[in-house]
N, C-alpha and C. Protein backbone atom coordinates (compact mmCIF):
# COMPACT_ATOMS: atom_id res chain seq x y z
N UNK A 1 0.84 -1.22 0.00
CA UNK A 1 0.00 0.00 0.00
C UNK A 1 0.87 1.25 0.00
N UNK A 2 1.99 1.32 0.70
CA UNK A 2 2.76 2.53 0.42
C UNK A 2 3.72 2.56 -0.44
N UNK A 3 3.99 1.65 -1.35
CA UNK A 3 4.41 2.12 -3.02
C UNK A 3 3.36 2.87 -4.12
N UNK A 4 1.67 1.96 -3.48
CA UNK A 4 0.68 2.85 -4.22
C UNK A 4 0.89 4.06 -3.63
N UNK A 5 0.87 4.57 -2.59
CA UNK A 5 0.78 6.05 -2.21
C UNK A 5 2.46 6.85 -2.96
N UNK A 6 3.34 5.99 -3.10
CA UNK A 6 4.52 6.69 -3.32
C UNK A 6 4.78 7.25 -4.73
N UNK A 7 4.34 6.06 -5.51
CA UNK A 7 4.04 6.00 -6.99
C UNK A 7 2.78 6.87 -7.51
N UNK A 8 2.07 6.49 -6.74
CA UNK A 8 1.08 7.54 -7.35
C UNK A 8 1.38 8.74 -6.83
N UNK A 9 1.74 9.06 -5.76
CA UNK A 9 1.93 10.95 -5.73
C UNK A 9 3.47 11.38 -6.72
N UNK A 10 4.29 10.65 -6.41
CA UNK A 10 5.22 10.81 -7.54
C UNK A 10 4.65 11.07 -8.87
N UNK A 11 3.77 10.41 -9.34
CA UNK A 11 3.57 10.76 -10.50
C UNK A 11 2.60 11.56 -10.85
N UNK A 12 1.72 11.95 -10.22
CA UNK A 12 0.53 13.10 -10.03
C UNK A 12 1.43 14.69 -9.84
N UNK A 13 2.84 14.49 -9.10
CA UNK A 13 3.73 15.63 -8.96
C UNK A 13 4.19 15.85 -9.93
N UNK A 14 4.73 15.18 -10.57
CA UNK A 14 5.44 15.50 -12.08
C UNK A 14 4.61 15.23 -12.92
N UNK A 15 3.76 14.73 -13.32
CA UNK A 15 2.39 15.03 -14.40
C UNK A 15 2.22 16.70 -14.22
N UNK A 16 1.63 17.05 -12.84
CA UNK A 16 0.47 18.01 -12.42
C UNK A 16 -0.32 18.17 -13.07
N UNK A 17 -1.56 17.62 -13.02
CA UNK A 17 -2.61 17.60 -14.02
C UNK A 17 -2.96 19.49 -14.22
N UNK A 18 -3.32 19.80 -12.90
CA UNK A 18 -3.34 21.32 -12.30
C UNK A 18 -3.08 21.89 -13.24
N UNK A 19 -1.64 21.82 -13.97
CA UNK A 19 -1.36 23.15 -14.50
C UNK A 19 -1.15 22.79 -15.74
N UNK A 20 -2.04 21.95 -16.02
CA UNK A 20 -3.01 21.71 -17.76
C UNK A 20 -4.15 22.63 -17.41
N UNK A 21 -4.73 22.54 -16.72
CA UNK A 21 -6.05 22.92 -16.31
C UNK A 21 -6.06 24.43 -17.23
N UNK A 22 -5.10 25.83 -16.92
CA UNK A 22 -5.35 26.61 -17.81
C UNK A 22 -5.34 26.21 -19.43
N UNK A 23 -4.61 25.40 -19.87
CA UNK A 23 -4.10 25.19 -21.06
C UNK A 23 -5.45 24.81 -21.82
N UNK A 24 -5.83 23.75 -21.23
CA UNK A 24 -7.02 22.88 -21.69
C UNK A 24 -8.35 23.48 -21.91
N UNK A 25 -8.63 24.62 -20.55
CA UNK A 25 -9.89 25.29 -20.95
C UNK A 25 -9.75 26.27 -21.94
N UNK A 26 -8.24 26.86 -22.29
CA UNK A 26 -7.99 28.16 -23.45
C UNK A 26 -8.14 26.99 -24.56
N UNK A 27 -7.91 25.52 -24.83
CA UNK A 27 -8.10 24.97 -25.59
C UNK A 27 -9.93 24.54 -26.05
N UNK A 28 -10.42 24.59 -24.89
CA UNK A 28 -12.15 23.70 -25.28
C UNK A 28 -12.52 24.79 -24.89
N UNK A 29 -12.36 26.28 -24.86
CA UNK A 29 -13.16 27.47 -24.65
C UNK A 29 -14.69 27.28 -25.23
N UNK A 30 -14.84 27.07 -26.41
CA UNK A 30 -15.70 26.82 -27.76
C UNK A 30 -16.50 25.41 -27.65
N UNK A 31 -16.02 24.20 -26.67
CA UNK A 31 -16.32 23.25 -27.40
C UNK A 31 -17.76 23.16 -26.05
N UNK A 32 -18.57 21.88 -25.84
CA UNK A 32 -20.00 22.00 -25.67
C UNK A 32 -18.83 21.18 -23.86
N UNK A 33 -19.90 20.66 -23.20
CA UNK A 33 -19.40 20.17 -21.78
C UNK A 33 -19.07 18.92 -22.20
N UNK A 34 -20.08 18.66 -22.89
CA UNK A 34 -19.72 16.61 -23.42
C UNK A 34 -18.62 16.70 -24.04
N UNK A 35 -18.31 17.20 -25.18
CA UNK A 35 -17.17 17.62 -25.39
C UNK A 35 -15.73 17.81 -25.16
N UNK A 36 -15.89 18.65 -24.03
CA UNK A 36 -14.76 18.59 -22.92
C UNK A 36 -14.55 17.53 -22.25
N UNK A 37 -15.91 16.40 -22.13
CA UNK A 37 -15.49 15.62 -21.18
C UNK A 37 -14.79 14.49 -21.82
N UNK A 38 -15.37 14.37 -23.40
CA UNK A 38 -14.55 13.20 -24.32
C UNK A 38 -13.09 13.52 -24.77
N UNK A 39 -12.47 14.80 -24.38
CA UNK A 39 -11.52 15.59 -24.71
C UNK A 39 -10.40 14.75 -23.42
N UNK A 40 -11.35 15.19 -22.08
CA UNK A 40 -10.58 14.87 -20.73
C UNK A 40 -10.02 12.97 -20.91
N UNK A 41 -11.31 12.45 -21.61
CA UNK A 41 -11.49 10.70 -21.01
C UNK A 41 -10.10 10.44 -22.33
N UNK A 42 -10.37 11.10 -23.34
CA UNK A 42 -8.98 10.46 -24.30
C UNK A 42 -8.05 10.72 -24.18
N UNK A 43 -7.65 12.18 -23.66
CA UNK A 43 -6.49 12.67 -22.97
C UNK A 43 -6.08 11.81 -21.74
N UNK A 44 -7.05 11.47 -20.91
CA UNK A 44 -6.49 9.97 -19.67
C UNK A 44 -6.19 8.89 -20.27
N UNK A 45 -6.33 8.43 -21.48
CA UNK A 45 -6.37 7.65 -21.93
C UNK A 45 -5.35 7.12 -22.71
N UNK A 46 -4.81 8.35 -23.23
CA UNK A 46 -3.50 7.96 -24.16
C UNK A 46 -2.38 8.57 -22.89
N UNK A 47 -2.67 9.13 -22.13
CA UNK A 47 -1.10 9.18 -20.76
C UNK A 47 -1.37 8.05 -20.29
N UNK A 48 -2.43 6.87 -20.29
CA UNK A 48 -2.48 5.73 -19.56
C UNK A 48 -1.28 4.92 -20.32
N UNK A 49 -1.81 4.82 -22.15
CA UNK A 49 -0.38 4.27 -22.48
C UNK A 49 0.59 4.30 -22.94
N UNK A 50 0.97 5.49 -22.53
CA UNK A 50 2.21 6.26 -22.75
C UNK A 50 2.51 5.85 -21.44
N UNK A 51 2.16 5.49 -20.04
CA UNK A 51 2.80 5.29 -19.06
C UNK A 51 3.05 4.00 -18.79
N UNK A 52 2.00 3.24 -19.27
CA UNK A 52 2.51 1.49 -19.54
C UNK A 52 3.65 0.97 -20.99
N UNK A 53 3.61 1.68 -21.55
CA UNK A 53 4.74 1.46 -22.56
C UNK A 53 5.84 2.20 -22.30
N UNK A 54 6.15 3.31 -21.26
CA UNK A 54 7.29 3.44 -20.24
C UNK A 54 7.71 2.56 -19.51
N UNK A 55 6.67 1.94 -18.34
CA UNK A 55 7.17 1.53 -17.84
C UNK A 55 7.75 -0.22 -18.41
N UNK A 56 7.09 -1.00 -18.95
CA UNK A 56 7.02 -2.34 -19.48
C UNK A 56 8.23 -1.94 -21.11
N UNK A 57 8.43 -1.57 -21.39
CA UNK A 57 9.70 -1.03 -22.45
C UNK A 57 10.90 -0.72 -22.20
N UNK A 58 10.63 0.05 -20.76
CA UNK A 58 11.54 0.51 -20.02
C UNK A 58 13.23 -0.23 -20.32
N UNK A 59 13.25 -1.04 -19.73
CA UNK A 59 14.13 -2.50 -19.50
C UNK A 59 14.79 -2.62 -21.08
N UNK A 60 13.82 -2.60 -22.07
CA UNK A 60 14.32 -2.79 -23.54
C UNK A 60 15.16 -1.45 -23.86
N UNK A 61 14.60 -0.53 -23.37
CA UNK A 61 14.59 0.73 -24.22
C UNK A 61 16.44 0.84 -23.56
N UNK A 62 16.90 0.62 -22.27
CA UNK A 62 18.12 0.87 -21.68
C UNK A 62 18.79 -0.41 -22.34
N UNK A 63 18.28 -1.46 -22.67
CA UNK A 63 19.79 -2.59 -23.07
C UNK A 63 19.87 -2.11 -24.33
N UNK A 64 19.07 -1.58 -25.20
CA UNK A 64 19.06 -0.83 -26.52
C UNK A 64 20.73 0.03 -26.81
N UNK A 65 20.21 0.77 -25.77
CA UNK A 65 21.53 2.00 -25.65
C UNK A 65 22.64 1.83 -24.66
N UNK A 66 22.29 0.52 -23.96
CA UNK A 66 23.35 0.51 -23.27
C UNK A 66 23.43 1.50 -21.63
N UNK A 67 22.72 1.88 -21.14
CA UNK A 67 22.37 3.29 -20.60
C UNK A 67 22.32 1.80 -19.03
N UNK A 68 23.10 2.61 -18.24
CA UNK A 68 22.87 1.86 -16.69
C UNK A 68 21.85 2.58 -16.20
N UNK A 69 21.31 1.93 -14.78
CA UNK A 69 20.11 2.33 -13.89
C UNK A 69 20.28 3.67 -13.51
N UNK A 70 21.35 3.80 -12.71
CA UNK A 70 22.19 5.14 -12.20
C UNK A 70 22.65 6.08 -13.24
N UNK A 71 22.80 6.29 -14.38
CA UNK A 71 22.90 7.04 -15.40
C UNK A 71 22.15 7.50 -15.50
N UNK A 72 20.69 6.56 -15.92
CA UNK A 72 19.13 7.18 -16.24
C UNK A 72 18.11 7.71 -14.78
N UNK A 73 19.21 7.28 -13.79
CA UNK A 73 18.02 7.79 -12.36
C UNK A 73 18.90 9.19 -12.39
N UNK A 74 19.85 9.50 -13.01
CA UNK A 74 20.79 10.56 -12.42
C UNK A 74 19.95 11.49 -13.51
N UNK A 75 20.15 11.41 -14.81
CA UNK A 75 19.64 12.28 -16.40
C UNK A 75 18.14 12.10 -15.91
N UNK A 76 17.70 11.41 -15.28
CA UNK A 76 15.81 11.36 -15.13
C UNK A 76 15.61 12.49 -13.53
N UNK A 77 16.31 12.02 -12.77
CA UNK A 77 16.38 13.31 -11.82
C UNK A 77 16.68 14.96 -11.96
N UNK A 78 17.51 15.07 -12.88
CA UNK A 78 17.94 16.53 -13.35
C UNK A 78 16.23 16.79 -14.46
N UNK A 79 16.14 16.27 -15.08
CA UNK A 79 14.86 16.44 -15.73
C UNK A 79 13.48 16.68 -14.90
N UNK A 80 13.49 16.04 -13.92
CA UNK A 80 12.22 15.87 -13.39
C UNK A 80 12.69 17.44 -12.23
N UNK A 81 14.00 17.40 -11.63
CA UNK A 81 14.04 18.69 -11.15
C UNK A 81 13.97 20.24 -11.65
N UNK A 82 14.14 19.65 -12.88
CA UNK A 82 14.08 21.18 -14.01
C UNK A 82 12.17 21.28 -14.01
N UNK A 83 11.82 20.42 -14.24
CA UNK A 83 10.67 20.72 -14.28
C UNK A 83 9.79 21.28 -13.00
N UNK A 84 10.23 20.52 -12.03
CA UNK A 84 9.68 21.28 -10.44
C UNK A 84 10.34 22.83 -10.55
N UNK A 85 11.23 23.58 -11.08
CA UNK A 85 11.88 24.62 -10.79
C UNK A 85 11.10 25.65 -12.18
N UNK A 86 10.41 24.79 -13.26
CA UNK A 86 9.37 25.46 -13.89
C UNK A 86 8.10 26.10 -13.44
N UNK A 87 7.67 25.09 -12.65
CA UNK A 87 6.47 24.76 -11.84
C UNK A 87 6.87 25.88 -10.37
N UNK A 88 8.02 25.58 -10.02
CA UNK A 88 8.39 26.71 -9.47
C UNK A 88 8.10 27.81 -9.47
N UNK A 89 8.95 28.81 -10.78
CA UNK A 89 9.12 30.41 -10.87
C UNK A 89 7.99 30.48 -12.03
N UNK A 90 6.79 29.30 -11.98
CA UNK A 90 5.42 29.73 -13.71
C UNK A 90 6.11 29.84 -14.51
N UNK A 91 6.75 28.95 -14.92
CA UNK A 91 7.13 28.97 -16.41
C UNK A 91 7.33 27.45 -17.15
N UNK A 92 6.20 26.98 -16.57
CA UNK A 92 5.98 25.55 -16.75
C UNK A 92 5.74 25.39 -17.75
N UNK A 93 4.57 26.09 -18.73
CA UNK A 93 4.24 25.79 -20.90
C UNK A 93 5.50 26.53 -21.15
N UNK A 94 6.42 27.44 -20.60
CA UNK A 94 7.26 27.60 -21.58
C UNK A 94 8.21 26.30 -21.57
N UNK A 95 8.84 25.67 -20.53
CA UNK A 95 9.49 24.88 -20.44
C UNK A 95 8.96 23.67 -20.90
N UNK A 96 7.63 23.30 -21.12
CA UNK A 96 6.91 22.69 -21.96
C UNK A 96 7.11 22.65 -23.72
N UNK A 97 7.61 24.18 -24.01
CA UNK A 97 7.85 24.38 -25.51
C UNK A 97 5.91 24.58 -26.04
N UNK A 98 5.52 25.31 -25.20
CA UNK A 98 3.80 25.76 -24.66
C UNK A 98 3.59 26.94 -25.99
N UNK A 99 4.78 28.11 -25.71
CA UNK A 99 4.74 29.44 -25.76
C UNK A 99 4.86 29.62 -27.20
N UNK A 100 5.49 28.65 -27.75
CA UNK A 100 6.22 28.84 -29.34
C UNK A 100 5.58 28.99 -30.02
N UNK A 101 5.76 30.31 -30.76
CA UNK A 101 4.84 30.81 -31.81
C UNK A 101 3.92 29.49 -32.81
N UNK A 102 4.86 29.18 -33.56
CA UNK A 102 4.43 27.80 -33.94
C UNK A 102 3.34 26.69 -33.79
N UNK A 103 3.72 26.80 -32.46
CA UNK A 103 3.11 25.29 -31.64
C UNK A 103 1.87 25.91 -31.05
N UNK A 104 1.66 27.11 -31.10
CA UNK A 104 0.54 27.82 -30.62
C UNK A 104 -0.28 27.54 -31.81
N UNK A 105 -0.12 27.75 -32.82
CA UNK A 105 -0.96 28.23 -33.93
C UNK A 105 -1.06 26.11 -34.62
N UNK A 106 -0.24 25.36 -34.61
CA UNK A 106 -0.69 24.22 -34.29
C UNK A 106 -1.63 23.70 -33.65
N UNK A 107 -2.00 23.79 -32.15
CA UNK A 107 -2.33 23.67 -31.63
C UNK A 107 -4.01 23.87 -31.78
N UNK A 108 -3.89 25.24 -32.22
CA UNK A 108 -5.59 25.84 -31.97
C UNK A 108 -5.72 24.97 -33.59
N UNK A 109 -5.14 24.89 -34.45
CA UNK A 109 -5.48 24.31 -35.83
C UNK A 109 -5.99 22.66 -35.84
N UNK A 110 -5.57 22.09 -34.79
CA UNK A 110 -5.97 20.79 -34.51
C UNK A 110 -7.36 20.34 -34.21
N UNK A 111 -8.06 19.32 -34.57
CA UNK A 111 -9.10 18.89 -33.97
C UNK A 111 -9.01 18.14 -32.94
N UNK A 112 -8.26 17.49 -32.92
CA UNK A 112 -8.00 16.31 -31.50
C UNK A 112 -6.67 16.60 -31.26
N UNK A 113 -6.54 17.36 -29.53
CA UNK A 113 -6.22 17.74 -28.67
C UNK A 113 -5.71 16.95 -27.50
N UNK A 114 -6.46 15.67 -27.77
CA UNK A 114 -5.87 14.93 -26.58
C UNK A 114 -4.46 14.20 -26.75
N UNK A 115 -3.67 13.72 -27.62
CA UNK A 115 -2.79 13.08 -27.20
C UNK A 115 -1.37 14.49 -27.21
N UNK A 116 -1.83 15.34 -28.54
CA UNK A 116 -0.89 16.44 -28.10
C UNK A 116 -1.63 17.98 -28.34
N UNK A 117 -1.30 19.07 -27.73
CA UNK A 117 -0.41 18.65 -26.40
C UNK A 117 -0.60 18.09 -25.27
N UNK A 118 -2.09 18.12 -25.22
CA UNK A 118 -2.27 17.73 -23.50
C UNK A 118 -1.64 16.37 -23.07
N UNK A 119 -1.57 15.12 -23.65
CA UNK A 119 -0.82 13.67 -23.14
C UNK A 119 0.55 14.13 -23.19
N UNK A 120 1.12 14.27 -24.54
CA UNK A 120 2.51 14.61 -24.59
C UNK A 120 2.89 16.27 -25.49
N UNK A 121 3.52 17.48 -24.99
CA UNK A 121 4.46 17.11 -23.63
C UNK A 121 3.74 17.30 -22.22
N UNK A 122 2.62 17.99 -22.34
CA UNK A 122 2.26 18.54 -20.96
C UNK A 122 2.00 17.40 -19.80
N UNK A 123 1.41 16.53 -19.79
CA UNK A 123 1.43 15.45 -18.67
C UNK A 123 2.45 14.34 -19.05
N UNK A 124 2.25 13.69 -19.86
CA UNK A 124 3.82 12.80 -20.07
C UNK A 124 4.84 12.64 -20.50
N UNK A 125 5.44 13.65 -19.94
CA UNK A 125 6.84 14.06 -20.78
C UNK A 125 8.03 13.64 -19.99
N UNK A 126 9.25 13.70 -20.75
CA UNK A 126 10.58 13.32 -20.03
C UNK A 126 10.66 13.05 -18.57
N UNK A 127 10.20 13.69 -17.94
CA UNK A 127 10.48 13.20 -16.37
C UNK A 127 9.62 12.05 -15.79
N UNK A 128 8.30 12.04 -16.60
CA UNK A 128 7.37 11.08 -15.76
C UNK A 128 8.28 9.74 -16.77
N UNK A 129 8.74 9.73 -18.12
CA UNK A 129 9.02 8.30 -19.05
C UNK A 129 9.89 7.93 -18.17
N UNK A 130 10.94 8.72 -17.47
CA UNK A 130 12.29 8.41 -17.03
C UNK A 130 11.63 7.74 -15.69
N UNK A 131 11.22 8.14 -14.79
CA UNK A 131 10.59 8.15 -13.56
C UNK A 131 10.15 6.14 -13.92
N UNK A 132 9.04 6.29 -14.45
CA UNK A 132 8.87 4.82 -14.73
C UNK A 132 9.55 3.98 -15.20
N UNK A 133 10.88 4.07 -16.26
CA UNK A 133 11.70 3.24 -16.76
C UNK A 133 12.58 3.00 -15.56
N UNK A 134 12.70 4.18 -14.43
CA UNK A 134 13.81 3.42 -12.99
C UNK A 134 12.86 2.75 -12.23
N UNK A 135 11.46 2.76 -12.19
CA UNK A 135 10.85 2.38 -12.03
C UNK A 135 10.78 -0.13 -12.20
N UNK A 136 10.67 0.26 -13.43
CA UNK A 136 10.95 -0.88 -14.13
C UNK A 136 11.93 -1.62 -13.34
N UNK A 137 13.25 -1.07 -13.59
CA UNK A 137 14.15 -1.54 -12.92
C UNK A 137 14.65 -1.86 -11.53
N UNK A 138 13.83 -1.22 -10.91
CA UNK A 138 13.89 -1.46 -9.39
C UNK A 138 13.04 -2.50 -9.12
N UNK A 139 12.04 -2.42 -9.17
CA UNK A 139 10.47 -3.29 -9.11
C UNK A 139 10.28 -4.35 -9.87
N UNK A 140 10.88 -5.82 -9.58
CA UNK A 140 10.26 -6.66 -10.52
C UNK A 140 9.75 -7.50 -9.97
N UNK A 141 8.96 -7.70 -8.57
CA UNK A 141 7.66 -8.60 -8.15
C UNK A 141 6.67 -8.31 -9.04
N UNK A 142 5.91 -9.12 -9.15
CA UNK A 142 4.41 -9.23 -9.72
C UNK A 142 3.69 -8.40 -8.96
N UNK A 143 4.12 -8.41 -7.50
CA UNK A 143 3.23 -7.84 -6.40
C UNK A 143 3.45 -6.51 -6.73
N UNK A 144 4.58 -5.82 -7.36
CA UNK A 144 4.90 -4.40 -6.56
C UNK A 144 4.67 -4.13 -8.31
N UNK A 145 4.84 -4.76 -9.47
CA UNK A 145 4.57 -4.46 -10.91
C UNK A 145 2.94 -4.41 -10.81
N UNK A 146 2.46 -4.78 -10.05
CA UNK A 146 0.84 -4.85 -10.59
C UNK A 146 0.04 -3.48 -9.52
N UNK A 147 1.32 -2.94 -8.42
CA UNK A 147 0.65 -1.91 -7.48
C UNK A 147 1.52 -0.89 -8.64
N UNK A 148 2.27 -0.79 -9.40
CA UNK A 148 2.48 0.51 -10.55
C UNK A 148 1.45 0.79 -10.79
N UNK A 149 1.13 -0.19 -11.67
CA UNK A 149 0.32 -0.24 -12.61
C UNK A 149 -1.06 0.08 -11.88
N UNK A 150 -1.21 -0.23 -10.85
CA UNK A 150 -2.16 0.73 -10.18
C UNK A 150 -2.15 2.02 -9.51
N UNK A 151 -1.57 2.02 -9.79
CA UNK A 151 -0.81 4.21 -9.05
C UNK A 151 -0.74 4.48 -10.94
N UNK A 152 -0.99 3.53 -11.70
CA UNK A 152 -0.57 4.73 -12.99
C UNK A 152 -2.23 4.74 -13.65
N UNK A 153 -3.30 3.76 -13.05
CA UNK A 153 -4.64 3.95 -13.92
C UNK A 153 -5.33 4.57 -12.85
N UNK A 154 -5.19 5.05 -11.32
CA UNK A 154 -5.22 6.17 -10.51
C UNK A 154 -4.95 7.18 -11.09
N UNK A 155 -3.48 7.53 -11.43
CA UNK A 155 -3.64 8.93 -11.86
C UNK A 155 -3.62 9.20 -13.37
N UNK A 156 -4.40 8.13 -14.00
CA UNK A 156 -4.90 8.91 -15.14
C UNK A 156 -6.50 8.99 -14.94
N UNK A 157 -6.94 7.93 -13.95
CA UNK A 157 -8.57 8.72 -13.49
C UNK A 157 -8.46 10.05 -13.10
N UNK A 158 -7.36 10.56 -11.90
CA UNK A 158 -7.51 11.70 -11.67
C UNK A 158 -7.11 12.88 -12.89
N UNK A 159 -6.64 12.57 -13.54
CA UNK A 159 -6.08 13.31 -15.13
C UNK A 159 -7.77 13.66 -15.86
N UNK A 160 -8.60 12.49 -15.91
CA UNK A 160 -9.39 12.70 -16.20
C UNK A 160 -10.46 13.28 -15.47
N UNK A 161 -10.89 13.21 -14.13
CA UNK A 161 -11.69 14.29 -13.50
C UNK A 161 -11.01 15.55 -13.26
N UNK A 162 -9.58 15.69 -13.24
CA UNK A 162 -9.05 17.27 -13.19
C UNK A 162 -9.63 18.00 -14.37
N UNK A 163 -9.36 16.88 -14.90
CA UNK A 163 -9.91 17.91 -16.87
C UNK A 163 -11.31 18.04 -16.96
N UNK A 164 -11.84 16.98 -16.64
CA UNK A 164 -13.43 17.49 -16.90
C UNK A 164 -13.70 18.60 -16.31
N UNK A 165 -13.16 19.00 -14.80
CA UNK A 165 -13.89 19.68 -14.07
C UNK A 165 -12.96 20.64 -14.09
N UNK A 166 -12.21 21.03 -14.92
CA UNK A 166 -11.52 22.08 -15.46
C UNK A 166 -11.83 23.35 -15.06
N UNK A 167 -12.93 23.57 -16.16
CA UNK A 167 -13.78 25.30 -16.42
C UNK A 167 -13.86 25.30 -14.35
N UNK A 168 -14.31 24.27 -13.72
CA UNK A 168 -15.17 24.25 -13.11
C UNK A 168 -13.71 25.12 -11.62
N UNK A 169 -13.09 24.20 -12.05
CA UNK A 169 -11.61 24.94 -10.92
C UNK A 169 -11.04 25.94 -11.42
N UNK A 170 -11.20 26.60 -12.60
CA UNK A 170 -10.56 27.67 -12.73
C UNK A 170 -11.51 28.95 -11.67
N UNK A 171 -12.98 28.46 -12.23
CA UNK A 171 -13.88 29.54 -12.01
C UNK A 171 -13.20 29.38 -10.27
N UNK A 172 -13.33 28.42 -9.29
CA UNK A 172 -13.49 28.28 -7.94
C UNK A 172 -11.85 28.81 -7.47
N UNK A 173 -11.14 28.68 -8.26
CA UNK A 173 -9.83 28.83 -7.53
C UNK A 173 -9.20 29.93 -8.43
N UNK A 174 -9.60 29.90 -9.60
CA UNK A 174 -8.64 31.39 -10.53
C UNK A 174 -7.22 31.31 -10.81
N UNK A 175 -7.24 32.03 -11.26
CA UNK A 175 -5.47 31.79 -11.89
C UNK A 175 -4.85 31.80 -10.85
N UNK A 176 -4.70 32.88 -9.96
CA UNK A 176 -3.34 33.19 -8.81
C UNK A 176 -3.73 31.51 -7.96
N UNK A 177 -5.26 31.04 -8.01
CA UNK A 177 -5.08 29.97 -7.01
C UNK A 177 -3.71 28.64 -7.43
N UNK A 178 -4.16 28.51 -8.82
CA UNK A 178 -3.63 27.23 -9.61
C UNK A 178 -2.19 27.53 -9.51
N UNK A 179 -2.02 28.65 -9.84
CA UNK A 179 -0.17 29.05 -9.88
C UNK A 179 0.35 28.98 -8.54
N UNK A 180 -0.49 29.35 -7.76
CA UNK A 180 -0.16 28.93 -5.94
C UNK A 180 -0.15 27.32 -5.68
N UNK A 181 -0.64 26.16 -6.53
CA UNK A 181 -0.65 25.20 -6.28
C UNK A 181 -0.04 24.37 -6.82
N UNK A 182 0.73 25.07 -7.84
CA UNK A 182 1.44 24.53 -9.40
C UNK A 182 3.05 24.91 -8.55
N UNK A 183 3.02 26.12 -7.94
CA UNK A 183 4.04 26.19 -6.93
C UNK A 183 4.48 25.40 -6.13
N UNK A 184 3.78 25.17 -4.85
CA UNK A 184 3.88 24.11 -4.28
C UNK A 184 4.23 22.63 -4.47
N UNK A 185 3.68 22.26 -5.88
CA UNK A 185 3.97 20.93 -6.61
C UNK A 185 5.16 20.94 -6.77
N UNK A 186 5.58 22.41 -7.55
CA UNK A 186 6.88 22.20 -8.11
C UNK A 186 7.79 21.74 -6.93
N UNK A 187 7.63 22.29 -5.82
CA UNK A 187 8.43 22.45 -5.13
C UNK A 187 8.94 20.88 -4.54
N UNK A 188 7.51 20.06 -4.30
CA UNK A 188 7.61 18.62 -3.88
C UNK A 188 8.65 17.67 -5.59
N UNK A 189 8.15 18.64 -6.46
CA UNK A 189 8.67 17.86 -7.71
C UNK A 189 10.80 17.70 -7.61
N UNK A 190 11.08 18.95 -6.99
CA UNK A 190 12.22 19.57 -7.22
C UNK A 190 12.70 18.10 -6.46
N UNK A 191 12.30 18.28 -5.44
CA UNK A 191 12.77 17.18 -3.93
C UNK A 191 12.91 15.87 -4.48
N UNK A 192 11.42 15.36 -5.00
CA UNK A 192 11.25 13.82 -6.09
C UNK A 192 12.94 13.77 -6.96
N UNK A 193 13.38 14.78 -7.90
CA UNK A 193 13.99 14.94 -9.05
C UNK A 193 15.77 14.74 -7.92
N UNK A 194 15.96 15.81 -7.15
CA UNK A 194 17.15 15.63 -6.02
C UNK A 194 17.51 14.20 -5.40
N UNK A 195 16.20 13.52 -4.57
CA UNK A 195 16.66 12.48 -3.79
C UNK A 195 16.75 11.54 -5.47
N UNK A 196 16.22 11.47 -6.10
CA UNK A 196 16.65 10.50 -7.10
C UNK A 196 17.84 10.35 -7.65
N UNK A 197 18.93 11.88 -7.84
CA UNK A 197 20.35 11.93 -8.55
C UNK A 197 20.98 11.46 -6.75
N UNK A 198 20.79 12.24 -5.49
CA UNK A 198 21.38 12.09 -4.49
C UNK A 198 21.61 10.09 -3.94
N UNK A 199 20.46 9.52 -4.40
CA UNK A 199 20.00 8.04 -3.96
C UNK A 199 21.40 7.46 -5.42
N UNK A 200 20.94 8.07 -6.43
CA UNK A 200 22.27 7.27 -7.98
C UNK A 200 23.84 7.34 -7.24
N UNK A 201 24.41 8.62 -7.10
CA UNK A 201 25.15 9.29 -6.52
C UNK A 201 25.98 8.01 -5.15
N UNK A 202 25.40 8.01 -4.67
CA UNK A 202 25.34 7.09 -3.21
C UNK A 202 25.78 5.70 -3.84
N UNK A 203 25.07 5.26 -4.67
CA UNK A 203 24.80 4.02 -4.68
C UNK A 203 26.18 4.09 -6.17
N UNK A 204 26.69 5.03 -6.83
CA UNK A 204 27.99 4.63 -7.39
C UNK A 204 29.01 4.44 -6.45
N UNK A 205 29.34 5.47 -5.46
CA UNK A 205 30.52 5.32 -4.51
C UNK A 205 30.44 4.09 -3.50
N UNK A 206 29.34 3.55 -3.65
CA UNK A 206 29.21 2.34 -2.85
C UNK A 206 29.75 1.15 -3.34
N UNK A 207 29.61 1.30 -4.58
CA UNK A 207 29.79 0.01 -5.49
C UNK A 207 31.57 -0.35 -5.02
């Protein structure tokens, strides 16, 4: 039970569904509520397997390149801490690659919205793939592979009621609230991203 609690807030921290929440309603401004909500359920849907083909690939994807555990917990920690330090000082879609002229005007040109941007980069991007591929590698009971895999269809339910109820938290909490809470995340994110290079770190000089 406390790998589900560990795994799943780990990954609800570096997702932050939260600070889609502006992105998504400037995205379905226009569209009807049902709408939004088939927007939210496919958007949970494709970070569901984008996070099971992280983690279950994982293992392939490192004998591929050759890449040790401690290499990728060290390059997956600096990533996942860059991103808490986005989430940090609000500048989380830029560090997203959010802001770019380009990708703006992409974006609104699209009809289906859910796998990008909202799945990838904004909720499953570099820090959560890395996060689950050390994942992989640490964890190979059935017991503790099948409680992932339940901390990862947890927080794509919650992916999907954050989004539905989107419009509904902006109106109740407002911008300064979300950026006050997108703060805070970052801040738990920074810590997640640290003890992960500090735990690699340790465990080379040990060897």
């Amino acid at each position: 039970m406390e790998l589900l609690f560990i795994a799943f807030g780990a990954l609800f921290s570096i997702m932050n569904p939260l600070g889609t929440v502006p992105v998504f309603v400037a995205l379905t401004q226009e569209h009807t509520k049902k709408e939004r909500a088939v927007t939210a359920f496919w958007t949970a849907i494709d970070v569901l397997i984008i996070l099971l083909l992280s983690f279950f690939a994982g293992k392939y994807i490192l004998s591929f390149f050759g890449i040790s555990l401690n290499a990728l917990k060290i390059a997956g920690g600096m990533i996942i801490a860059s991103s808490g330090f986005a989430l940090l000082t609000g500048k989380f879609r830029e560090h997203k690659g959010m802001k770019r002229k380009k990708v703006q005007e992409d974006i609104h040109n699209r009809e289906a919205i859910s796998l990008t941007p909202l799945a990838i980069p904004m909720l499953a991007g570099p820090g959560t793939i890395s996060l689950l591929i050390t994942y992989n590698q640490e964890f190979n009971l059935i017991k503790d592979i099948c409680i992932i895999v339940g901390a990862m269809l947890m927080a794509a339910l919650t992916i999907y009621l954050v989004l539905k109820s989107a419009h509904l938290i902006v109106r109740f909490l407002g911008a300064s609230g979300i950026n006050a809470l997108s703060r805070i995340i970052g801040f738990i994110v920074i810590a997640i991203g640290v003890e992960y290079i500090i735990a690699s770190v340790m465990s080379i000089f040990s060897l």
